[in-house]
N, C-alpha and C. Protein backbone atom coordinates (compact mmCIF):
# COMPACT_ATOMS: atom_id res chain seq x y z
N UNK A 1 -16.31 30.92 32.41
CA UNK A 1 -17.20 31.35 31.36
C UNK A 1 -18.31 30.30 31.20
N UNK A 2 -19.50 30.80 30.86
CA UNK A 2 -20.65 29.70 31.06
C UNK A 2 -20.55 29.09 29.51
N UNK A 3 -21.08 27.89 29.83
CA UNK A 3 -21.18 26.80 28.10
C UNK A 3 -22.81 26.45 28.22
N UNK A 4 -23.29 26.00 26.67
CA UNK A 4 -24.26 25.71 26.58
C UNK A 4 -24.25 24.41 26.88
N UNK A 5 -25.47 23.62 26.28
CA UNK A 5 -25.68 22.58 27.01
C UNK A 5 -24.46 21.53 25.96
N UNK A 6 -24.39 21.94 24.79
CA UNK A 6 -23.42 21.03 24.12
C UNK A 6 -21.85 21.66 24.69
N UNK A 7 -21.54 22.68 25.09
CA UNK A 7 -20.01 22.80 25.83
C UNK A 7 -19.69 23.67 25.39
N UNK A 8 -20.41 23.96 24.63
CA UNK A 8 -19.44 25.09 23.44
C UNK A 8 -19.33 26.98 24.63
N UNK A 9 -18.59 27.57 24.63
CA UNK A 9 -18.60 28.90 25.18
C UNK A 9 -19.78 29.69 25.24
N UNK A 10 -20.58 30.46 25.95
CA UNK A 10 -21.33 31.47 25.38
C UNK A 10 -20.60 33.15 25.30
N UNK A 11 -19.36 32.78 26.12
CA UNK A 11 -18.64 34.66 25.88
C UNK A 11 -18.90 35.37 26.80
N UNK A 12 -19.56 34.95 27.79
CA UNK A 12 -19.52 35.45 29.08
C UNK A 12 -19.84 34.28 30.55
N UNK A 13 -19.67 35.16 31.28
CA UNK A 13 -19.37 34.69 32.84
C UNK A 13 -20.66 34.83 34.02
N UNK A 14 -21.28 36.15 33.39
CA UNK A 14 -22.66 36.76 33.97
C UNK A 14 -23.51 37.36 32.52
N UNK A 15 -24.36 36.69 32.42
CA UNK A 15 -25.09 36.60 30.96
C UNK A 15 -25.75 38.72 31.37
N UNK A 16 -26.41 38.73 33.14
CA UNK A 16 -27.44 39.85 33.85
C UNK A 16 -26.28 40.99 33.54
N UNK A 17 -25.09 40.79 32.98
CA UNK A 17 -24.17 41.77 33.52
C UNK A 17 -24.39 42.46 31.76
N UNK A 18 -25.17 42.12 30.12
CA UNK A 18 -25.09 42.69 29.62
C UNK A 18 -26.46 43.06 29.36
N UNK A 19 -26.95 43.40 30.10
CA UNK A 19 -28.56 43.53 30.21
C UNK A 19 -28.68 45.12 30.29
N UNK A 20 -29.12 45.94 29.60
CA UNK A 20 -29.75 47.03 29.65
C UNK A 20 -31.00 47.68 30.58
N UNK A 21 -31.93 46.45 30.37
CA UNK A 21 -33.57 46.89 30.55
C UNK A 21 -34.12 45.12 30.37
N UNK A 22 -34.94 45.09 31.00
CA UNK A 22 -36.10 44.07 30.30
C UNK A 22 -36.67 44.24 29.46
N UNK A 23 -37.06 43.67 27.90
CA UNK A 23 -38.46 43.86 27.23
C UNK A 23 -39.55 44.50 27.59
N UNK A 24 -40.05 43.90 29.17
CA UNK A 24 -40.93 44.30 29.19
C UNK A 24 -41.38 45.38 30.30
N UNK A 25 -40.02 46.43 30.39
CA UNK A 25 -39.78 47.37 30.88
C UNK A 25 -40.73 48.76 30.56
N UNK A 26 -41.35 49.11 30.32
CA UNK A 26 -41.86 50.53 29.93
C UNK A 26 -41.14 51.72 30.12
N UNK A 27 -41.52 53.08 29.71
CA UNK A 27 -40.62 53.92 30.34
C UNK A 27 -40.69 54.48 31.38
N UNK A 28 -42.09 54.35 31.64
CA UNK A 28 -42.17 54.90 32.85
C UNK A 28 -42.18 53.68 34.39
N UNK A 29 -41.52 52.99 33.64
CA UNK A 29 -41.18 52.07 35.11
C UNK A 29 -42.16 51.06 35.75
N UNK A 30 -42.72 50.32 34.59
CA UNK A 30 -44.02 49.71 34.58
C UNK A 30 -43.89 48.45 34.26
N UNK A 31 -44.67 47.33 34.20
CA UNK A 31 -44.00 46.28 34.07
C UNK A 31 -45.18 45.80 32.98
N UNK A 32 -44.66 45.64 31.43
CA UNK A 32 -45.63 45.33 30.39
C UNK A 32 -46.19 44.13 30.78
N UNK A 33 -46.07 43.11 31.16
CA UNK A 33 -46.12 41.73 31.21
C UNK A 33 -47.21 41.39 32.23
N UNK A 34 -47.17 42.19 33.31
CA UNK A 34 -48.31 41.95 34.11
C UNK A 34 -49.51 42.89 33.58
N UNK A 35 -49.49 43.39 32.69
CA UNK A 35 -50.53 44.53 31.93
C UNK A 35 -51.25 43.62 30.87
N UNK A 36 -50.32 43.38 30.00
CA UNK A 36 -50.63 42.64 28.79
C UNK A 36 -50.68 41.04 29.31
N UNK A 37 -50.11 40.42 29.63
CA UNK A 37 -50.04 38.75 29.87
C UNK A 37 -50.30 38.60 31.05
N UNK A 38 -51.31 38.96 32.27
CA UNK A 38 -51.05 38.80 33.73
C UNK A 38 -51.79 37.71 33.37
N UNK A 39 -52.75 36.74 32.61
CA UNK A 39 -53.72 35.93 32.54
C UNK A 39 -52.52 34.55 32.58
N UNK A 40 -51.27 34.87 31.72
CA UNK A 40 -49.96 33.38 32.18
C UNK A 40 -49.58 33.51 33.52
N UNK A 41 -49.95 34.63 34.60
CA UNK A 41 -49.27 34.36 35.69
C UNK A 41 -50.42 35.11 36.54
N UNK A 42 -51.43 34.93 37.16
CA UNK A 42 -52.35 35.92 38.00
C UNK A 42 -51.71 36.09 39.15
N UNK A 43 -50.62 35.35 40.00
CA UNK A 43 -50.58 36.01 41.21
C UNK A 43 -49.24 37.21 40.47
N UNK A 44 -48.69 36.90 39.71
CA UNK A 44 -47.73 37.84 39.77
C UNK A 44 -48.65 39.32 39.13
N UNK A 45 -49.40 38.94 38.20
CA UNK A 45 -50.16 40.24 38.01
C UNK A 45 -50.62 40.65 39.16
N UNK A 46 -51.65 40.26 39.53
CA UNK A 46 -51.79 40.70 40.54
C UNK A 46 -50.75 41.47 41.93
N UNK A 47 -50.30 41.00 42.11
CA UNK A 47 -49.51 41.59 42.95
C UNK A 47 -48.11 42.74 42.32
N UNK A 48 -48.41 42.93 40.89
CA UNK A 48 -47.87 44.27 39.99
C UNK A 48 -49.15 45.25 39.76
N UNK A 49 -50.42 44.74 39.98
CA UNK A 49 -51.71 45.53 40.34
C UNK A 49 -51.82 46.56 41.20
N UNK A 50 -51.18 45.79 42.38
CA UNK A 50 -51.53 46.18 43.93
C UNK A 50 -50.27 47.43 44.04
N UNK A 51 -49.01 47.18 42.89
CA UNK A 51 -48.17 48.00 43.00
C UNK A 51 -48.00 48.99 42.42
N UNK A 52 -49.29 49.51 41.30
CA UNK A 52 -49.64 50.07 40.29
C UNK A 52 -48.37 49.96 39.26
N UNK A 53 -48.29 48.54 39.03
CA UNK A 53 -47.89 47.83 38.04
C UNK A 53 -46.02 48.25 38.14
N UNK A 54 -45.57 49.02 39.02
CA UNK A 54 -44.61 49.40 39.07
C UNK A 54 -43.42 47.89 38.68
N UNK A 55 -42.35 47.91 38.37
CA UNK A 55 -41.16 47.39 38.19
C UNK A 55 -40.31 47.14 39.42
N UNK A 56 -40.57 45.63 40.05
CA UNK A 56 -39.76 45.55 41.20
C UNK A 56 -37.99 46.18 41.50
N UNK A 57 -37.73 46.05 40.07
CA UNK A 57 -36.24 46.20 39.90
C UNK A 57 -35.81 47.36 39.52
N UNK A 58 -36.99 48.03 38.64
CA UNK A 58 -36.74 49.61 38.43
C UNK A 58 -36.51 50.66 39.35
N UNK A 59 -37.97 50.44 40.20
CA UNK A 59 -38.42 51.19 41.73
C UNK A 59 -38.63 50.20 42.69
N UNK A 60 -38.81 50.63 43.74
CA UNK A 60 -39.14 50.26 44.89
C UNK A 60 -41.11 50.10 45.04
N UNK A 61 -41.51 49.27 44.84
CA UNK A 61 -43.12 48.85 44.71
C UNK A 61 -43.32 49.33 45.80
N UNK A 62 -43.10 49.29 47.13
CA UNK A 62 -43.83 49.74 48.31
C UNK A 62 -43.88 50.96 48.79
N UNK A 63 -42.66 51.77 48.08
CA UNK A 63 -42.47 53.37 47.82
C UNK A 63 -42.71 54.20 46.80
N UNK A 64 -43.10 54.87 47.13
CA UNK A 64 -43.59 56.30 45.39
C UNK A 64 -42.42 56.33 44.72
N UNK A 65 -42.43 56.48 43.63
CA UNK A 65 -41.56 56.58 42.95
C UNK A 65 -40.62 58.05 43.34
N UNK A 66 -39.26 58.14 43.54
CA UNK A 66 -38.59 59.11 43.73
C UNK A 66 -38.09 60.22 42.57
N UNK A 67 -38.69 61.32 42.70
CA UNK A 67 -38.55 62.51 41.74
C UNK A 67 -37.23 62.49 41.28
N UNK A 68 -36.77 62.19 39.91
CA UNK A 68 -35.51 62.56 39.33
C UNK A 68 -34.89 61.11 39.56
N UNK A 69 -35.56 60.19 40.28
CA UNK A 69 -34.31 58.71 40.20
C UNK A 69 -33.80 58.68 39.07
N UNK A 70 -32.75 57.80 39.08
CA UNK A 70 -32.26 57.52 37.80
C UNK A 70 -31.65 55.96 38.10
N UNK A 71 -31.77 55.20 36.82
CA UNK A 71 -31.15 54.02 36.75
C UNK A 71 -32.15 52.87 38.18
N UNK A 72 -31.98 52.09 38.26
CA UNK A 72 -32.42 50.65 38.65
C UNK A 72 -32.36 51.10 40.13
N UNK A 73 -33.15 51.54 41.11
CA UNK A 73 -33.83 51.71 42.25
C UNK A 73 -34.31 50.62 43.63
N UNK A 74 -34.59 49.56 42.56
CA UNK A 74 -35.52 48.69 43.60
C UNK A 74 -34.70 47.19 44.29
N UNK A 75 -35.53 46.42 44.97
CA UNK A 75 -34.94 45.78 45.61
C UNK A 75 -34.87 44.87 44.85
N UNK A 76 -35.23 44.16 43.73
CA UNK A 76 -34.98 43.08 43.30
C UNK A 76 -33.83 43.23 41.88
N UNK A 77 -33.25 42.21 41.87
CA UNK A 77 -32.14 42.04 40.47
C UNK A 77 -32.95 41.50 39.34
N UNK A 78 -32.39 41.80 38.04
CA UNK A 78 -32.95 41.27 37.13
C UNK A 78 -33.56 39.61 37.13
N UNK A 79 -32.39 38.93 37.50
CA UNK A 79 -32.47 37.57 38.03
C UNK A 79 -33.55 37.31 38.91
N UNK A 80 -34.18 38.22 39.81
CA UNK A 80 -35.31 37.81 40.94
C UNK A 80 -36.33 37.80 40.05
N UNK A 81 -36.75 38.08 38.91
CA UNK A 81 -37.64 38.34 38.10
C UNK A 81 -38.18 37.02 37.58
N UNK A 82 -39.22 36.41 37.64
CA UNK A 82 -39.50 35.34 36.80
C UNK A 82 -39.73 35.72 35.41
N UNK A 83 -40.76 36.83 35.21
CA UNK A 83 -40.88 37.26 33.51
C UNK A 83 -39.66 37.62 32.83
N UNK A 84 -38.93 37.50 33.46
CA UNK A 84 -37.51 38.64 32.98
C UNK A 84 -37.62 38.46 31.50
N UNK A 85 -37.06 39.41 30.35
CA UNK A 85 -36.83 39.12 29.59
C UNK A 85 -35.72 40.17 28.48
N UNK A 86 -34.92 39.76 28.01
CA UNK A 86 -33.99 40.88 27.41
C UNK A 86 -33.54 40.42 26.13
N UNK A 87 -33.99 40.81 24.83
CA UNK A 87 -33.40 40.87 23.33
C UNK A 87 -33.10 42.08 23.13
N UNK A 88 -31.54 41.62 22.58
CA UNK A 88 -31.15 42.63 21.97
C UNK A 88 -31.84 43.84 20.81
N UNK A 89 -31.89 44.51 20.67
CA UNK A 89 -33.31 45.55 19.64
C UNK A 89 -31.54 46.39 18.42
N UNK A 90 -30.63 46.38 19.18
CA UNK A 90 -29.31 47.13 18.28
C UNK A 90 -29.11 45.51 16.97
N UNK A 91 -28.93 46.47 15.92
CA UNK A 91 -28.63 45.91 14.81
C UNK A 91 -27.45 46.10 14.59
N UNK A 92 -26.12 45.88 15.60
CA UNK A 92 -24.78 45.83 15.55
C UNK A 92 -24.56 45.11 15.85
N UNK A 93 -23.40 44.15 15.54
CA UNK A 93 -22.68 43.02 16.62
C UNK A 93 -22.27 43.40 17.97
N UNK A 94 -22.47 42.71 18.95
CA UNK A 94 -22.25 43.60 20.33
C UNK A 94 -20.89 43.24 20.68
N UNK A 95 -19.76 42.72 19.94
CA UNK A 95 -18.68 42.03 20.45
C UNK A 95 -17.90 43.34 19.52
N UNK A 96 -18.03 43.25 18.13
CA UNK A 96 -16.94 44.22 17.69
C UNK A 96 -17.67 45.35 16.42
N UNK A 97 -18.90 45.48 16.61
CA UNK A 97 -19.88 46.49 16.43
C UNK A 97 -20.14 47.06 15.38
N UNK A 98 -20.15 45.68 14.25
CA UNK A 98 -20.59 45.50 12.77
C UNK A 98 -21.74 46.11 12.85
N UNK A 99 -22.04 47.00 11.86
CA UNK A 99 -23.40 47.03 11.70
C UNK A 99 -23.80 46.11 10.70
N UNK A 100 -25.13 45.86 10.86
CA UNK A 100 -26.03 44.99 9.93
C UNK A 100 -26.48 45.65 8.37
N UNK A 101 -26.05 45.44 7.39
CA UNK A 101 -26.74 45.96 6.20
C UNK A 101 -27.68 44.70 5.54
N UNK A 102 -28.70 45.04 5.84
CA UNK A 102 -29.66 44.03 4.98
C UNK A 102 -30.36 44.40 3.94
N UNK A 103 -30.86 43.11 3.17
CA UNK A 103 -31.11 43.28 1.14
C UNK A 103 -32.48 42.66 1.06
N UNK A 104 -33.14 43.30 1.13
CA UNK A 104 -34.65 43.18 1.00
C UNK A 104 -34.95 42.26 -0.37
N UNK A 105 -35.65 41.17 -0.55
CA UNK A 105 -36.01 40.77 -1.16
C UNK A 105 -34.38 39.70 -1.86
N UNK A 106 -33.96 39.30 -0.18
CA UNK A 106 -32.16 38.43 -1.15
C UNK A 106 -32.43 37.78 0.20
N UNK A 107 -32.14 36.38 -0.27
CA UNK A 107 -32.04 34.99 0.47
C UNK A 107 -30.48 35.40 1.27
N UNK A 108 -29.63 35.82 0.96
CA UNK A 108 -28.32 36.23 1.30
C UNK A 108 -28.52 35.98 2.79
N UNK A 109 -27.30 34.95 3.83
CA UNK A 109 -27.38 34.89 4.45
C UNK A 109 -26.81 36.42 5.35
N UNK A 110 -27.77 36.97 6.93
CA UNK A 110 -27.33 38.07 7.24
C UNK A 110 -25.81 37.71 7.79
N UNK A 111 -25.72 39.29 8.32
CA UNK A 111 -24.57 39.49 8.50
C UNK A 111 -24.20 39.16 10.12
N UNK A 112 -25.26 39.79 10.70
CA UNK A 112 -25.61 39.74 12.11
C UNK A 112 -26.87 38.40 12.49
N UNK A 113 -26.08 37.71 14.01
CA UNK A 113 -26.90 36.06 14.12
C UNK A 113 -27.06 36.66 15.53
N UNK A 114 -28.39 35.65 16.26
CA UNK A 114 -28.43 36.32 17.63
C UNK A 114 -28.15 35.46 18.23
N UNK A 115 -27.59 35.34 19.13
CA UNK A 115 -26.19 35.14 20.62
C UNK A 115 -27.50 35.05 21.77
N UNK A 116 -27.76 33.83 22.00
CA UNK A 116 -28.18 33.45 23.33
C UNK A 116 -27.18 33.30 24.28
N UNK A 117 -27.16 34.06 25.53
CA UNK A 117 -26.54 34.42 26.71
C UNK A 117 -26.60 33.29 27.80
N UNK A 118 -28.43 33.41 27.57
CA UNK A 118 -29.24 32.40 28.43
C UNK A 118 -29.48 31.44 27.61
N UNK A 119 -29.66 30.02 28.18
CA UNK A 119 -30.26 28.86 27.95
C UNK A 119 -31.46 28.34 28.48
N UNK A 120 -32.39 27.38 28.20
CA UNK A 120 -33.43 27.00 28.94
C UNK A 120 -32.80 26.01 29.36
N UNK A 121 -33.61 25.60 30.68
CA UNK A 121 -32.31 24.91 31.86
C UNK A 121 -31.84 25.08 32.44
N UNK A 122 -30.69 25.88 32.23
CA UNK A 122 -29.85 26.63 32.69
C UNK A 122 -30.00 27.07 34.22
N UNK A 123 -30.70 27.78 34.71
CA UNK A 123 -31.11 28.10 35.75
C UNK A 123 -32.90 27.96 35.73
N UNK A 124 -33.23 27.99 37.10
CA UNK A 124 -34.80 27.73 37.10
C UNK A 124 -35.78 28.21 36.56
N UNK A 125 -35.64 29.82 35.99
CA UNK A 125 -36.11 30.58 35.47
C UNK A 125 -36.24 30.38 34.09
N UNK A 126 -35.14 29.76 33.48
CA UNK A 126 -35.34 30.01 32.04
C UNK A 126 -35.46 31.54 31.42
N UNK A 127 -35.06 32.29 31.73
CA UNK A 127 -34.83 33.92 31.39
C UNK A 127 -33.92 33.79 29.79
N UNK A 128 -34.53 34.69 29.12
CA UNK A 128 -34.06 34.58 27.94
C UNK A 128 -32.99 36.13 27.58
N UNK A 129 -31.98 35.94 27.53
CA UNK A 129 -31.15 36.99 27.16
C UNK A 129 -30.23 37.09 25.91
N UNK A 130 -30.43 37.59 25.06
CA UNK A 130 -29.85 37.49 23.74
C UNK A 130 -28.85 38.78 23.45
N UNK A 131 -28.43 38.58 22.39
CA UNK A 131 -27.98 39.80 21.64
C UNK A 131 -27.30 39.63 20.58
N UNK A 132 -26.90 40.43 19.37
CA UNK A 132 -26.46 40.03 18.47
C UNK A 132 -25.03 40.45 18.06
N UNK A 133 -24.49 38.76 17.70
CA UNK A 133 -22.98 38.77 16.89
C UNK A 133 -23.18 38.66 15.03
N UNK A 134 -22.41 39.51 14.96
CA UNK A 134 -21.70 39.16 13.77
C UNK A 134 -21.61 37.61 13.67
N UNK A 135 -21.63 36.87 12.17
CA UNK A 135 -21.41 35.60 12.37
C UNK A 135 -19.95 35.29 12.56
N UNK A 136 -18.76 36.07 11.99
CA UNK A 136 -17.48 36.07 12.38
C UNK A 136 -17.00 35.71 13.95
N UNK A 137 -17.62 37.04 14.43
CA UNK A 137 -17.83 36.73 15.73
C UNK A 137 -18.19 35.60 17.15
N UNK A 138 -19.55 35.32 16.45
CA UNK A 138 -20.38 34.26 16.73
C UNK A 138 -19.45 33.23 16.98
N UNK A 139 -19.08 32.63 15.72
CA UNK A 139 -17.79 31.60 15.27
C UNK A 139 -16.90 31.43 16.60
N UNK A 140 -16.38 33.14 17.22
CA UNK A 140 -14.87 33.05 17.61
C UNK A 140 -15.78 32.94 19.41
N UNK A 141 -16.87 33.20 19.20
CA UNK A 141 -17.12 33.10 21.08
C UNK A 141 -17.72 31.82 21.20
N UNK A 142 -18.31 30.92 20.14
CA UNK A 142 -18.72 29.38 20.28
C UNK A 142 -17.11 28.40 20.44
N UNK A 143 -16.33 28.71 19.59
CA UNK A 143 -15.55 27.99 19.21
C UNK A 143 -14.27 28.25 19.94
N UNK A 144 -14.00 29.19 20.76
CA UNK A 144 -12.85 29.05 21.49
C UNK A 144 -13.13 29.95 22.61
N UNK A 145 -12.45 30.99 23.69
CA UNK A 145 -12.51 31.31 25.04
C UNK A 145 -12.62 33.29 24.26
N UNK A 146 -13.19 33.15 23.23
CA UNK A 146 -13.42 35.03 23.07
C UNK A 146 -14.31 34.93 23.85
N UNK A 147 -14.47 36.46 24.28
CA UNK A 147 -15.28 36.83 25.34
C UNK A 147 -16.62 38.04 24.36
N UNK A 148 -17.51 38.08 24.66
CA UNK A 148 -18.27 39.20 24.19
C UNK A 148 -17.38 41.04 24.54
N UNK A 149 -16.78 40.67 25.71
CA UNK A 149 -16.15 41.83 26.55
C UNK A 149 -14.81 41.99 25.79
N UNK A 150 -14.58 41.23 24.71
CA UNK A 150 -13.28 41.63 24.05
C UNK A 150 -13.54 43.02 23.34
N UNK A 151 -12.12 44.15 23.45
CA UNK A 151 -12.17 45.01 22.76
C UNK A 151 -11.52 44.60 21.54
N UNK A 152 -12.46 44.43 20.27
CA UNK A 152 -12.07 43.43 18.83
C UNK A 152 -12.44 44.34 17.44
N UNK A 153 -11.97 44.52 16.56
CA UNK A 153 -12.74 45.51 15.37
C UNK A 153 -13.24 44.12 14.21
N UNK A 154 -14.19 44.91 13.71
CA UNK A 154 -14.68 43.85 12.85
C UNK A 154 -13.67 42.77 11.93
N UNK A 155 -14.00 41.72 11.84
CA UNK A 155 -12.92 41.10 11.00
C UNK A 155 -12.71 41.56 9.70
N UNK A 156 -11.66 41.23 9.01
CA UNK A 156 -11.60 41.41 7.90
C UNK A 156 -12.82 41.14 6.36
N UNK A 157 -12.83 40.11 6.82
CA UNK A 157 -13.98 39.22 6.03
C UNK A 157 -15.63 39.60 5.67
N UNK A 158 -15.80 40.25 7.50
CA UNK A 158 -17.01 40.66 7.61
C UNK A 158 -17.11 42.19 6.99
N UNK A 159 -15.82 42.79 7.22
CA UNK A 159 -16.18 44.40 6.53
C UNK A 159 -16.42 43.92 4.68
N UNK A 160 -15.74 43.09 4.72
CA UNK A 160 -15.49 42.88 2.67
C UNK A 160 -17.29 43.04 2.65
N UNK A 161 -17.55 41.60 3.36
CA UNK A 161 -19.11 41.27 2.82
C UNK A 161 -20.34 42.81 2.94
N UNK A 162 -20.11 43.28 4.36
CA UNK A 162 -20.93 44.71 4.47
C UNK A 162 -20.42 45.27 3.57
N UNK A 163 -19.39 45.95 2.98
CA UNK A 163 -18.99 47.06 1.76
C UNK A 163 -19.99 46.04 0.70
N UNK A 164 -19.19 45.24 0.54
CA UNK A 164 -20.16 44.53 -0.57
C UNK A 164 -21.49 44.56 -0.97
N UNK A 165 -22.73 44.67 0.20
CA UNK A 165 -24.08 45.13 0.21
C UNK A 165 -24.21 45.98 0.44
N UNK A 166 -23.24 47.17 0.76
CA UNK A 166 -23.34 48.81 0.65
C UNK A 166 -23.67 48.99 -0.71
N UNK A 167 -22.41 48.44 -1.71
CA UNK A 167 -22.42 48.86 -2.76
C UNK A 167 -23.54 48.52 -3.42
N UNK A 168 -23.65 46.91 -3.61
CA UNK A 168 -25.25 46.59 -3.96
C UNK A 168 -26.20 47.65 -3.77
N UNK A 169 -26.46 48.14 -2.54
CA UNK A 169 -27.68 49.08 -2.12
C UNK A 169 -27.56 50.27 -2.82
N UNK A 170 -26.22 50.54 -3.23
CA UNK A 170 -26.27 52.01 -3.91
C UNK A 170 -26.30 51.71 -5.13
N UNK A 171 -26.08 50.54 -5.86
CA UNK A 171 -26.31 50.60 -7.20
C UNK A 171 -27.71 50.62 -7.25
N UNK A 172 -28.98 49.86 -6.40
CA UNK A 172 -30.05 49.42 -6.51
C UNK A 172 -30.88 51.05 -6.20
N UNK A 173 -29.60 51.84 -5.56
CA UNK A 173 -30.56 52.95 -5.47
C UNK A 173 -30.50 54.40 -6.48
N UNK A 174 -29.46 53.92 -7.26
CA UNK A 174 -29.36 54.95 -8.55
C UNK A 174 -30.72 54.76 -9.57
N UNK A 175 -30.50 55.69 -10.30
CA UNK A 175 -31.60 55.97 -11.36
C UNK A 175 -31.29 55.28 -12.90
N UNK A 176 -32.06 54.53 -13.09
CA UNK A 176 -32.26 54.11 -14.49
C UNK A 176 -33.41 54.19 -15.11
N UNK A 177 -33.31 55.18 -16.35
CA UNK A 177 -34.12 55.36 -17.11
C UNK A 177 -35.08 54.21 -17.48
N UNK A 178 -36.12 54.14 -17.66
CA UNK A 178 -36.58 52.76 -18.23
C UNK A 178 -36.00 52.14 -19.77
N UNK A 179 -35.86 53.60 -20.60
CA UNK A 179 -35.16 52.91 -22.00
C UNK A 179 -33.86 52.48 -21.63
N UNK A 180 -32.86 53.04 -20.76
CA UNK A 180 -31.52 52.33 -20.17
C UNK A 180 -31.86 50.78 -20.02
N UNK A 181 -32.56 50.66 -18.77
CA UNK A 181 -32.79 49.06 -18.47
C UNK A 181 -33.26 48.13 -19.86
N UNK A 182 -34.09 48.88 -20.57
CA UNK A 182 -34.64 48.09 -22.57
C UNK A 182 -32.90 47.54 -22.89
N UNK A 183 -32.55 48.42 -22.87
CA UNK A 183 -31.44 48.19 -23.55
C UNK A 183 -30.75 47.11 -23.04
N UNK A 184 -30.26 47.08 -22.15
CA UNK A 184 -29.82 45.91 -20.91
C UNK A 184 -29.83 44.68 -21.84
């Protein structure tokens, strides 16, 4: 299992193995990064130019795209990628699949923390791969040999605190008269 630079666990073994998509994936199989940012890297834009910007890893750049492909096509791995980039966008814990209830306008620490996979250093690239734990969670894959790949249900602790800002949210979303609140 890989450790950060202080030792501690990160919860997995192959950070590429919980990777969905890149950031800067499009849908149609395009590569945002040489579109929007080719000016931090001109030969790589460039040469996502020449490929009509196609996704080395999506499709195959030197071939048309194939009618009906599905899923990851091309010759390169996420890892061959220098831009690579992957944050989590789900507002669940990805270990035992808390959802996040958040309180607009409350210092309250959240419920859900984000889980760097990747480190800078780490490998030459520096590829950034995240996703988010529960802090329960978090806790049990820094601090001892849990794995992200554990099949785990939320802890105890963490459901109390989410019910807890459920309820908050539904009191905050009932109706009070304004003379009700006078009274208060």
């Amino acid at each position: 299992m890989r450790k950060t630079e202080a030792g501690t666990s990160v919860g997995v073994a192959d950070p590429y193995a919980h990777v969905d998509r890149c950031d800067h994936l499009t849908d149609d199989g395009r590569c945002r990064f040489a579109v929007e940012q080719g000016d931090r890297d001109p030969t790589f834009a460039a040469a996502r130019r020449r490929a009509d910007y196609r996704c080395p890893v999506a499709s195959d750049p030197e071939e048309p795209p194939a009618p009906g492909a599905e899923g990851l096509t091309g010759p390169w791995a996420w890892a061959d990628c220098e831009h690579f980039r992957c944050r989590q966008r789900d507002r669940e814990c990805g270990r035992c699949g808390l959802a996040e209830v958040r309180m607009a306008h409350d210092d309250a620490r959240p419920l859900l923390e984000e889980h760097h996979l990747s480190y800078a250093g780490e490998d030459d690239l520096g590829h950034e791969i995240t996703v988010y734990l529960c802090r329960w969670c978090h806790a049990r894959v820094h601090d001892s040999w849990a794995s992200l790949a554990d099949d785990v249900n939320p802890a105890p602790e963490a459901v109390a605190a989410r019910e807890a800002r459920r309820a908050r949210e539904q009191r905050e979303l009932g109706f009070d008269s304004a003379a009700e609140r006078l009274d208060e």
